[in-house]
Structure formats: C-alpha cells, structure tokens
Protein backbone atom coordinates (compact mmCIF):
# COMPACT_ATOMS: atom_id res chain seq x y z
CA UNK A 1 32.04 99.25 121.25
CA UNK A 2 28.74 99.86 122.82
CA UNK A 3 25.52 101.36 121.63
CA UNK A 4 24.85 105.28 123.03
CA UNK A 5 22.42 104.80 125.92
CA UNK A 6 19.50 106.64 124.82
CA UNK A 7 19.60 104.35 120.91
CA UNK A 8 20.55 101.21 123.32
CA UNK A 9 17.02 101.97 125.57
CA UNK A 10 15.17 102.69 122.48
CA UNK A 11 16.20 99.16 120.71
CA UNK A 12 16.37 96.87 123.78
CA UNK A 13 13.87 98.74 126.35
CA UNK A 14 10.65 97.83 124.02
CA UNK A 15 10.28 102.11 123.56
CA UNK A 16 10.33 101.91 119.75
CA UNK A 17 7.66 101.45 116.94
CA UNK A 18 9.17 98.51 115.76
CA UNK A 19 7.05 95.39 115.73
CA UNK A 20 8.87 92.85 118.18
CA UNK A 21 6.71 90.08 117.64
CA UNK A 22 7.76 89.89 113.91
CA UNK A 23 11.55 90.06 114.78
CA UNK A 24 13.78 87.36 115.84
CA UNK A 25 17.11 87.86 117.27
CA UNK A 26 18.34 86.19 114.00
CA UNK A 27 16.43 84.19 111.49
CA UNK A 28 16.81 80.20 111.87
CA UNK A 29 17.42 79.28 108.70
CA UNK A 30 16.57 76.10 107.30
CA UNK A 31 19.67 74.18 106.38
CA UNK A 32 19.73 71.56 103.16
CA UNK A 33 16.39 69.88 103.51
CA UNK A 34 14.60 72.60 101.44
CA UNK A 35 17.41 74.06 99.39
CA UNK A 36 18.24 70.45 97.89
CA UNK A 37 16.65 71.77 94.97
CA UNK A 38 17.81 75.19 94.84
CA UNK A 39 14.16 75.78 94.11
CA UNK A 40 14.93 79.52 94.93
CA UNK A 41 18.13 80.64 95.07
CA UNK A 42 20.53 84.29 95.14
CA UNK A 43 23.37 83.91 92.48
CA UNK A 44 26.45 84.37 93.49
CA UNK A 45 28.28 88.03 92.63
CA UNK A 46 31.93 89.26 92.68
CA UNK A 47 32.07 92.08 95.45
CA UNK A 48 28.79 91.76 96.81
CA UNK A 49 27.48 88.30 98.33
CA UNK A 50 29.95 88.59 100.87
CA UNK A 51 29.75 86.70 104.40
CA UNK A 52 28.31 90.73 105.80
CA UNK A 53 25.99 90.60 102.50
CA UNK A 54 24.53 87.03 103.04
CA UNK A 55 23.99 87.81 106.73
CA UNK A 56 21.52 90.71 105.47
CA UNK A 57 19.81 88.91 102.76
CA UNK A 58 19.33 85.75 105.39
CA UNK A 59 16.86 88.22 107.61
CA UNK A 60 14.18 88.24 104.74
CA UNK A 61 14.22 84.89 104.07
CA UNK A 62 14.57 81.23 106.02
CA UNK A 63 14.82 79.16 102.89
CA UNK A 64 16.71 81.23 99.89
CA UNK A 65 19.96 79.20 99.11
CA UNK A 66 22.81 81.69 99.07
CA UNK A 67 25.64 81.61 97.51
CA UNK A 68 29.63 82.59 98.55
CA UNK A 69 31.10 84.64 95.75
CA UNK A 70 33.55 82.85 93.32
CA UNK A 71 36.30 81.60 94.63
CA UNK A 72 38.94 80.79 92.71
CA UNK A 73 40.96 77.03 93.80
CA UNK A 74 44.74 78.77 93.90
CA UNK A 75 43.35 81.41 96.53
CA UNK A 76 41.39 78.92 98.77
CA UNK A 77 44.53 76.82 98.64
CA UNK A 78 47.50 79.00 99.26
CA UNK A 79 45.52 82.63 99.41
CA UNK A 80 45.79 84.01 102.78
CA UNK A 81 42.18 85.34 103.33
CA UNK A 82 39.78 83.61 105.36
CA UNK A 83 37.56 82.51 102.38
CA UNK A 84 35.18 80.13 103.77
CA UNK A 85 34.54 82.24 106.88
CA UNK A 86 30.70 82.73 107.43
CA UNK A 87 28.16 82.93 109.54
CA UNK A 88 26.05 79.78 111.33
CA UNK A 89 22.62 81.99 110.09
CA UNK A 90 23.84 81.98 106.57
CA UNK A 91 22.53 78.57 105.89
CA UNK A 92 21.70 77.03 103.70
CA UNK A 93 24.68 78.01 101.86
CA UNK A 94 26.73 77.20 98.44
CA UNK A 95 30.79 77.57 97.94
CA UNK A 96 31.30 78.63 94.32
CA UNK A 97 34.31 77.39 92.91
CA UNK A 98 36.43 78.23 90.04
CA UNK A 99 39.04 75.96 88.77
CA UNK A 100 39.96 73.62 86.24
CA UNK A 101 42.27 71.12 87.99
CA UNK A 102 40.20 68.09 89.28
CA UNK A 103 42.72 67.55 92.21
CA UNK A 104 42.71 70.73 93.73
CA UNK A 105 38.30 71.00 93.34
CA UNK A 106 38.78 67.71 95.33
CA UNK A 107 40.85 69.40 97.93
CA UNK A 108 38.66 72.10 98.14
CA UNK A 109 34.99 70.61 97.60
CA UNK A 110 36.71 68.50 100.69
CA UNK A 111 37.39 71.84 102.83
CA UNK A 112 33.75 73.23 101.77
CA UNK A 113 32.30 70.13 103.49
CA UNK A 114 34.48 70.56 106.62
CA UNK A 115 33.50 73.97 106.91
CA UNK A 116 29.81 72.64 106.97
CA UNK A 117 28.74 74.03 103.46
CA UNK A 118 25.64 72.78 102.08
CA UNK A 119 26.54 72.86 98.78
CA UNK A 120 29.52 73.15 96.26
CA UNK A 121 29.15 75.20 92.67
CA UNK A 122 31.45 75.03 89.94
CA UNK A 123 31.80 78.09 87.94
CA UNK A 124 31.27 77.77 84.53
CA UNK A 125 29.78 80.40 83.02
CA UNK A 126 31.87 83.64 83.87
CA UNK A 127 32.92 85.06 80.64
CA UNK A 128 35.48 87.54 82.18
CA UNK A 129 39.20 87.78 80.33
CA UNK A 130 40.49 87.08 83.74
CA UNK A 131 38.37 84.43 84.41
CA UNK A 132 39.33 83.29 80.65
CA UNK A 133 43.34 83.80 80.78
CA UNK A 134 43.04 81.59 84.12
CA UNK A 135 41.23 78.12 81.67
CA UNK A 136 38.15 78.63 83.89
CA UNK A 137 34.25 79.67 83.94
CA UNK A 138 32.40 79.68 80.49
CA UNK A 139 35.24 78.76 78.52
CA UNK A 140 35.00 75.28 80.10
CA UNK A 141 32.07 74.93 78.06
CA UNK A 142 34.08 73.61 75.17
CA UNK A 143 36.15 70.76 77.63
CA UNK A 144 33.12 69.13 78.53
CA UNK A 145 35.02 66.23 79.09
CA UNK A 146 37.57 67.85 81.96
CA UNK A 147 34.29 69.19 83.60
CA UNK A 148 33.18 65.82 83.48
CA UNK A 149 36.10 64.40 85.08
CA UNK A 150 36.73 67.44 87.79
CA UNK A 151 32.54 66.93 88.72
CA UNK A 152 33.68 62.91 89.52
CA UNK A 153 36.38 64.21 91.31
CA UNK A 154 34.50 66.41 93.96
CA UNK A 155 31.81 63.98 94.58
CA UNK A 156 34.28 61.30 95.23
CA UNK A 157 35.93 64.00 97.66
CA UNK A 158 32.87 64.95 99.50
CA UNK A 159 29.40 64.03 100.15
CA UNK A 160 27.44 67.21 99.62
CA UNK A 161 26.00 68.04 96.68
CA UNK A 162 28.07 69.19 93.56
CA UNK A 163 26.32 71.33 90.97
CA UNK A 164 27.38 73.28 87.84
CA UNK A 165 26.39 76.71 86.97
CA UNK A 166 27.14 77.61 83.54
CA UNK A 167 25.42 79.31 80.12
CA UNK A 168 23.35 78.04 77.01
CA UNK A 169 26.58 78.29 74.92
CA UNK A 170 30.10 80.39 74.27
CA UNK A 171 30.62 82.30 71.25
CA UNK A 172 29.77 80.18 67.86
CA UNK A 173 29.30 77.27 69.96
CA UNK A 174 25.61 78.18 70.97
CA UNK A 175 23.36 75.34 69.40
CA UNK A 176 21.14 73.11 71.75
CA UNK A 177 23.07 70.52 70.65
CA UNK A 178 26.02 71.87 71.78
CA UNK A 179 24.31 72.36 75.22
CA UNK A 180 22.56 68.94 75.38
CA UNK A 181 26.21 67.16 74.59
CA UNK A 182 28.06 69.57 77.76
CA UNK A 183 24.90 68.50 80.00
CA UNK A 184 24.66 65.11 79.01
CA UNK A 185 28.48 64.81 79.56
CA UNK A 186 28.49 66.18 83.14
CA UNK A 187 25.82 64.49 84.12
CA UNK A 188 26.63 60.89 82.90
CA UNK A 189 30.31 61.11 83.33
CA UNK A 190 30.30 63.59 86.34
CA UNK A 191 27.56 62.82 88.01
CA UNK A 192 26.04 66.28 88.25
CA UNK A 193 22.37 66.22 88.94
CA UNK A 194 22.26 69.68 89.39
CA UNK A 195 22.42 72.40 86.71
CA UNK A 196 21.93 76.31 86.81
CA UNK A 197 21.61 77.86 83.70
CA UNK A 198 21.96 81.42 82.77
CA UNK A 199 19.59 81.47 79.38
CA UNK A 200 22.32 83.51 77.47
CA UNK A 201 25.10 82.54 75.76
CA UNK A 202 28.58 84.04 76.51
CA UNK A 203 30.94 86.10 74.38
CA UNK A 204 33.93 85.19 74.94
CA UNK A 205 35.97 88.24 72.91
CA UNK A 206 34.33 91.72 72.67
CA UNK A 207 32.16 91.68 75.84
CA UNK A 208 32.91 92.25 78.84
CA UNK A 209 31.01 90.64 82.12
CA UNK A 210 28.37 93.36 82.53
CA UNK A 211 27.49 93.03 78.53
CA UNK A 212 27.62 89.73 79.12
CA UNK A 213 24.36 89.94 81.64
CA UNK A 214 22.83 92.37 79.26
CA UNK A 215 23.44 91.98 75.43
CA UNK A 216 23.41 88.58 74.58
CA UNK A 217 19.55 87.49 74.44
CA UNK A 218 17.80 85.67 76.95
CA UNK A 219 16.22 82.14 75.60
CA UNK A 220 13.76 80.64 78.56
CA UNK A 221 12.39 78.52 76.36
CA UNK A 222 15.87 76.50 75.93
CA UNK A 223 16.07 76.05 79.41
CA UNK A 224 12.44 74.60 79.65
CA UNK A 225 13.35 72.15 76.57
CA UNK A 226 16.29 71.30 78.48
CA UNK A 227 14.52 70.60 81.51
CA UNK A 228 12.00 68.45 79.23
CA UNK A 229 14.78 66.28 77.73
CA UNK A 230 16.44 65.56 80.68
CA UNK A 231 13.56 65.20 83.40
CA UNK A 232 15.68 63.38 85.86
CA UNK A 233 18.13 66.28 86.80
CA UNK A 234 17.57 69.43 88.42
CA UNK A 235 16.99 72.70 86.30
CA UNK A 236 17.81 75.70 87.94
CA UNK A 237 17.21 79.17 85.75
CA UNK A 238 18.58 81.94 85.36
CA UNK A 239 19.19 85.64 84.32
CA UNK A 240 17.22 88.47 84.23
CA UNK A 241 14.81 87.11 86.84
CA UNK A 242 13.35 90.57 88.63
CA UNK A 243 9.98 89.56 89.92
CA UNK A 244 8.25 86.19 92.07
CA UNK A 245 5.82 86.47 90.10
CA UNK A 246 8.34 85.66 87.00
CA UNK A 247 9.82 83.38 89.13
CA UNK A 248 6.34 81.25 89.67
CA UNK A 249 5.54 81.43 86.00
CA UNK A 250 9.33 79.88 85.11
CA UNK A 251 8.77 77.15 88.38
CA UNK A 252 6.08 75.57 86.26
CA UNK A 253 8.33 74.71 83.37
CA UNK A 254 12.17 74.11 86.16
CA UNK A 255 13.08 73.17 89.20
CA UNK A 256 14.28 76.21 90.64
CA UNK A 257 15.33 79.94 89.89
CA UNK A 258 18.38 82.14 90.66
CA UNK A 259 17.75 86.31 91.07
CA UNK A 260 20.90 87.93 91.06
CA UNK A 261 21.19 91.75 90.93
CA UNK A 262 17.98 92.61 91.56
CA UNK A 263 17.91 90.84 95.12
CA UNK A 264 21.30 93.14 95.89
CA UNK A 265 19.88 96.10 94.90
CA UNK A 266 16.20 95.51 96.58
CA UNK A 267 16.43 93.11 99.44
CA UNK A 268 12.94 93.34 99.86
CA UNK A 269 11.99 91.05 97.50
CA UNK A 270 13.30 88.27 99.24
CA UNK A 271 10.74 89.30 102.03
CA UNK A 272 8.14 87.08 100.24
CA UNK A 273 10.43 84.28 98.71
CA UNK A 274 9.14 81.95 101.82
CA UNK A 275 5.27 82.78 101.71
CA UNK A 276 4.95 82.77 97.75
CA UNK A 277 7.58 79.66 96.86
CA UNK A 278 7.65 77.58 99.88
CA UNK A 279 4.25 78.08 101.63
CA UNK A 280 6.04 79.09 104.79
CA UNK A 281 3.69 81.69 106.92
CA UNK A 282 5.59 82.47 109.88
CA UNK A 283 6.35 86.15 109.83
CA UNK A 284 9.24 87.37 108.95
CA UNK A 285 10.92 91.45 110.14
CA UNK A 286 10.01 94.25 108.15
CA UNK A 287 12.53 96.38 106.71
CA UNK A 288 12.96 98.68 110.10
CA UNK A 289 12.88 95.37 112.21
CA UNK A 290 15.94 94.13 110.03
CA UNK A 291 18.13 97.15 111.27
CA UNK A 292 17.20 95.58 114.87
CA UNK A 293 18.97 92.61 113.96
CA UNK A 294 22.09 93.77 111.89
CA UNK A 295 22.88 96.37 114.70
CA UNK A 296 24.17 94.06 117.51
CA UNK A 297 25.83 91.91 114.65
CA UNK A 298 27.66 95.61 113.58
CA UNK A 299 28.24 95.66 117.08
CA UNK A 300 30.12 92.76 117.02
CA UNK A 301 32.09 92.89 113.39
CA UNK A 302 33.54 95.93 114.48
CA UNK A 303 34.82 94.85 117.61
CA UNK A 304 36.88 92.35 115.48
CA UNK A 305 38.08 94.78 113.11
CA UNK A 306 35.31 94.85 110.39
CA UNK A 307 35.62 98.07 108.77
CA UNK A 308 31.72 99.63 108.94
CA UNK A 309 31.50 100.28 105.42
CA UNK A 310 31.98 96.82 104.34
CA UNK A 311 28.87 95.98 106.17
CA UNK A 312 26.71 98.68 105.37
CA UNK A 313 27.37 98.93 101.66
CA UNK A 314 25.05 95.98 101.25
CA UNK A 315 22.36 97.99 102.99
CA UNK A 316 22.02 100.54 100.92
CA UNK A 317 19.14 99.25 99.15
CA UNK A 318 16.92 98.54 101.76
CA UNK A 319 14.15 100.71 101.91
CA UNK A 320 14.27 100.50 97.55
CA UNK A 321 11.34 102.16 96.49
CA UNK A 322 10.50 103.36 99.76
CA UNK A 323 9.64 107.38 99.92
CA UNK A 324 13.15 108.81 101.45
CA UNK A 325 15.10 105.99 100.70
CA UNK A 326 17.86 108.19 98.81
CA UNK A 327 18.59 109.91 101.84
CA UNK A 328 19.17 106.81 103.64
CA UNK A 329 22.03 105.94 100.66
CA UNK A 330 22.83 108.91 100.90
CA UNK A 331 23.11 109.58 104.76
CA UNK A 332 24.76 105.63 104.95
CA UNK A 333 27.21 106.45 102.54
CA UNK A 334 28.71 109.39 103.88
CA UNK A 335 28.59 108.69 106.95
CA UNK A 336 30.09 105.17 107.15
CA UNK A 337 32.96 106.86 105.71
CA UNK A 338 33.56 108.73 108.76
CA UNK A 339 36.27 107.93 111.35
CA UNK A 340 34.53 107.01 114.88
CA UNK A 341 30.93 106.18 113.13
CA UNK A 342 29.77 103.34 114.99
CA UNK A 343 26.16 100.87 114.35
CA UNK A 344 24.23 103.63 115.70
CA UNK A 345 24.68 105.28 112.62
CA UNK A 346 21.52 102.95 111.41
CA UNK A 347 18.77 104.75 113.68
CA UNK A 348 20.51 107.90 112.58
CA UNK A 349 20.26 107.37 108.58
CA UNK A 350 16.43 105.99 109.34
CA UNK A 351 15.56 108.88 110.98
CA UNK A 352 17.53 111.08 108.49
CA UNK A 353 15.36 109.50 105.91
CA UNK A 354 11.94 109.76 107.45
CA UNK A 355 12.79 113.30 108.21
C-alpha cells in the first residue's frame, strides 16, 4: 500500500520540521567488531524483542548488541515459524537458545551461523515452570557438567561466538562457590569466554518469571568478584540496569552490561548508548526522525502480510516522558486495531499527541 499523497509530500518532499541531516534512511549498524564484548547490550525478552522490535531499537543506536527472543531447539528444528528471520540493519545480533541436548544446540548454533548471526546465547537463567518442565534455563545451573558439554558442542559446530546467560544461583544453591564451580566448569570444559549474569538468584518453586526480575535481591558486587577471579573471560551484567549512567559506574568493575525492560519501555535511552559507551559522535535521528524511518519499513511489512499492530506495539514508548506521549499510546493503540489503518497512522498519532 502507498502513503496518502499529502503525508507522502510532507515525508519525502523536504516540507516537514524534521531534521534530515540527522536521519538516515536506516542506521548502518556495526556488525561484530564492537559487540565482541557485548560491552552494551539489550537482553533478550519473550514477546517483545521481536525481528519488528529490534528494527526500532536499531534506529537509536549503531553499536547495541541485540538479542532474538528465546528460542527454544524443538521449535527451530521442526517448528514451522520463520524463527531466524530478521532484518540486515539488525546487526549486530545474538540467537538465544534454549535447550539441553548438545546435538540439536549443534544443529542449531550451525543454522544461527548460516543465517549470518553474530552471536549464539544459551539460556540459562529463565526460571519459568515451562521453561523448567522442558530441563532448560536456570535449572541447568545444577548440570554444570551437560552445559559444559552442550557449550563444546556449539563451538565445535560453528565459529561465532557462544556465550551463556544465566543467574548468581537457583534456589538453596546460591553460594559463590556454587557460582565459581558452574563458571569455572563452562568455561574450562566448554569453552565459554563469555558470561552474562543476572545478579539475582532464581526461585525455582513459588515465583514466577516477573518475581523472579523483582524479588530476589540484586548482588553487583558478586558479579564484580566474579569478574575479579576470573579476569580472562568476559563479564557481562545484568538486571535492574535503568540508567547509562549506572551502566558507566558498573563498566568500571565488567566488561559489559545488559538493560532489559527499561530499553522496551523507553527507547530513548538507547539514543546515547553510542556517544556515552563507545565514543561514537555521529548523530543519530531524534525521536520524530525515527517515525521517518519505520514508516516506509511499515510500508513494506504490510505489503507482506505483517499485521500493523505487531509493529507498532513496540512503539508505544517512544516519546516516554515526553509531554503528550499518552495520547500517542493511546491514539497508536486504538487505532492500529482498526481494519484499513495503514503507516500513516504514525503522523496521525504524532500530531494527535502534540495537539
């Protein structure tokens, strides 16, 4: 479908306010060379960092890693969805895996690569029951040998880097020794050099995910020891992360840092992640430049199908913070609903908000 004429001359004729010099068609992202670290990174989330979602977050920064949601081995393997599907401007960009059988993470860490990932993540840290009843994600905590030997596994598979993302312990099982014994397992046995670490333990019975994230306490300063005692891997933190600034003061101590939630729900933030952690000073679009960019990619999504909603719904918390930006949720909520609603309905909500 195309754009009505009169928003068409208003985006492409140069009559709007929007600042063209700041806005590339897309952003050119940066591709493995400065995500090898994961120095800053945007965790990967059940029914949000979708291929639509990572598409958005990509126009605020060039060098944020992203991250696929989980995918589980059985559903990349004989699941029918398109799960590796993405976008070129996505990169760089992490597959997260969950599994437990070494030969099928082969098979798929050896897809991820063919598919041009960057990077492959093993899940091991969701505490879900579903997660659970399946003998993957934090549970896997206490097999620290079968981690060990489905880590070898992948890397022998594929090339790209293989990294872990799991908790500071499960349950009772929460001392540093613990910990130190599961790391020093992976990493000698598996070869992992790469580690992100949510600073809470998991409950494994009696808390559901979204406790998970929130009840158990947060211990930085386990993360920093473990980062001390074994210098020669790569430390990512992370959980409950809401601020760069927070983010600088934890990059003195670890390699890297993961935001989750708060990046979904204000985008924005990841409008700095390139001037404040990587020293990069080319501009980068504003917030109304951004809806310049994701409406010839709506454009195009919904002329293969895409249903509007599932695009938008990651926009919602764009202009976070912003005077009026409830009646853009609002406005973009609603309206997406509605049969017919095409991109344009972008300028409309914008102007519904500034209204």
């Amino acid at each position: 479908m195309r754009l009505p004429e009169q928003v068409y001359k208003i985006l492409v004729m140069g009559q709007n306010r929007f600042n063209k010099n700041i806005m590339p068609s897309t952003i050119t992202s940066v591709g493995l060379v400065s995500s090898a670290t994961g120095r800053f990174s945007v965790a990967p989330m059940i029914n949000k960092t979708d291929r639509h979602c990572r598409f958005f977050m990509r126009q605020f920064s060039r060098h944020a890693l992203l991250y696929t949601e989980m995918v589980t081995t059985n559903a990349l393997l004989h699941g029918k969805g398109n799960y590796l599907a993405y976008s070129d401007a996505e990169h760089p960009l992490a597959l997260q895996l969950a599994g437990n059988e070494r030969n099928a993470l082969a098979r798929c860490a050896r897809m991820a690569q063919a598919h041009g990932y960057d990077e492959v993540n093993l899940n091991v840290g969701c505490p879900s029951n579903k997660v659970k009843h399946g003998r993957f994600g934090a549970c896997l905590m206490a097999d620290k040998d079968r981690i060990a030997s489905c880590i070898a596994a992948m890397r022998e598979a594929a090339s790209l880097p293989i990294t872990v993302k799991t908790r500071i312990g499960i349950d009772e099982q929460d001392s540093y020794l613990f910990l130190c014994d599961f790391i020093d397992s992976v990493s000698t046995s598996g070869g992992c050099k790469t580690f992100i670490i949510h600073a809470r333990k998991a409950w494994l019975n009696g808390l559901n995910p979204k406790k998970n994230r929130e009840i158990p306490p947060l211990d930085y300063e386990r993360v920093y020891q473990l980062k001390r005692d074994f210098s020669s891997l790569n430390i990512i933190i992370n959980g409950g992360i809401t601020t760069l600034n927070s983010a600088k003061v934890h990059l003195q101590q670890i390699d890297g840092v993961m935001i989750g939630r708060e990046a979904y729900y204000n985008p924005g933030i990841l409008s700095l992640v390139d001037s404040e952690l990587f020293d990069d000073t080319d501009p980068l679009p504003n917030r109304e430049a951004v809806i310049d960019v994701m409406l010839p990619y709506i454009e195009q999504e919904l002329s293969h199908g895409t249903i509007l909603g599932d695009i938008t719904r990651h926009m919602l918390g764009l202009f976070h913070g912003v005077p009026g930006a409830r009646r853009w949720r609002r406005y973009l909520s609603e309206s997406a609903q509605r049969p017919g609603t095409g991109a344009d309905v972008l300028i409309k909500a914008l102007s519904c908000m500034q209204n």
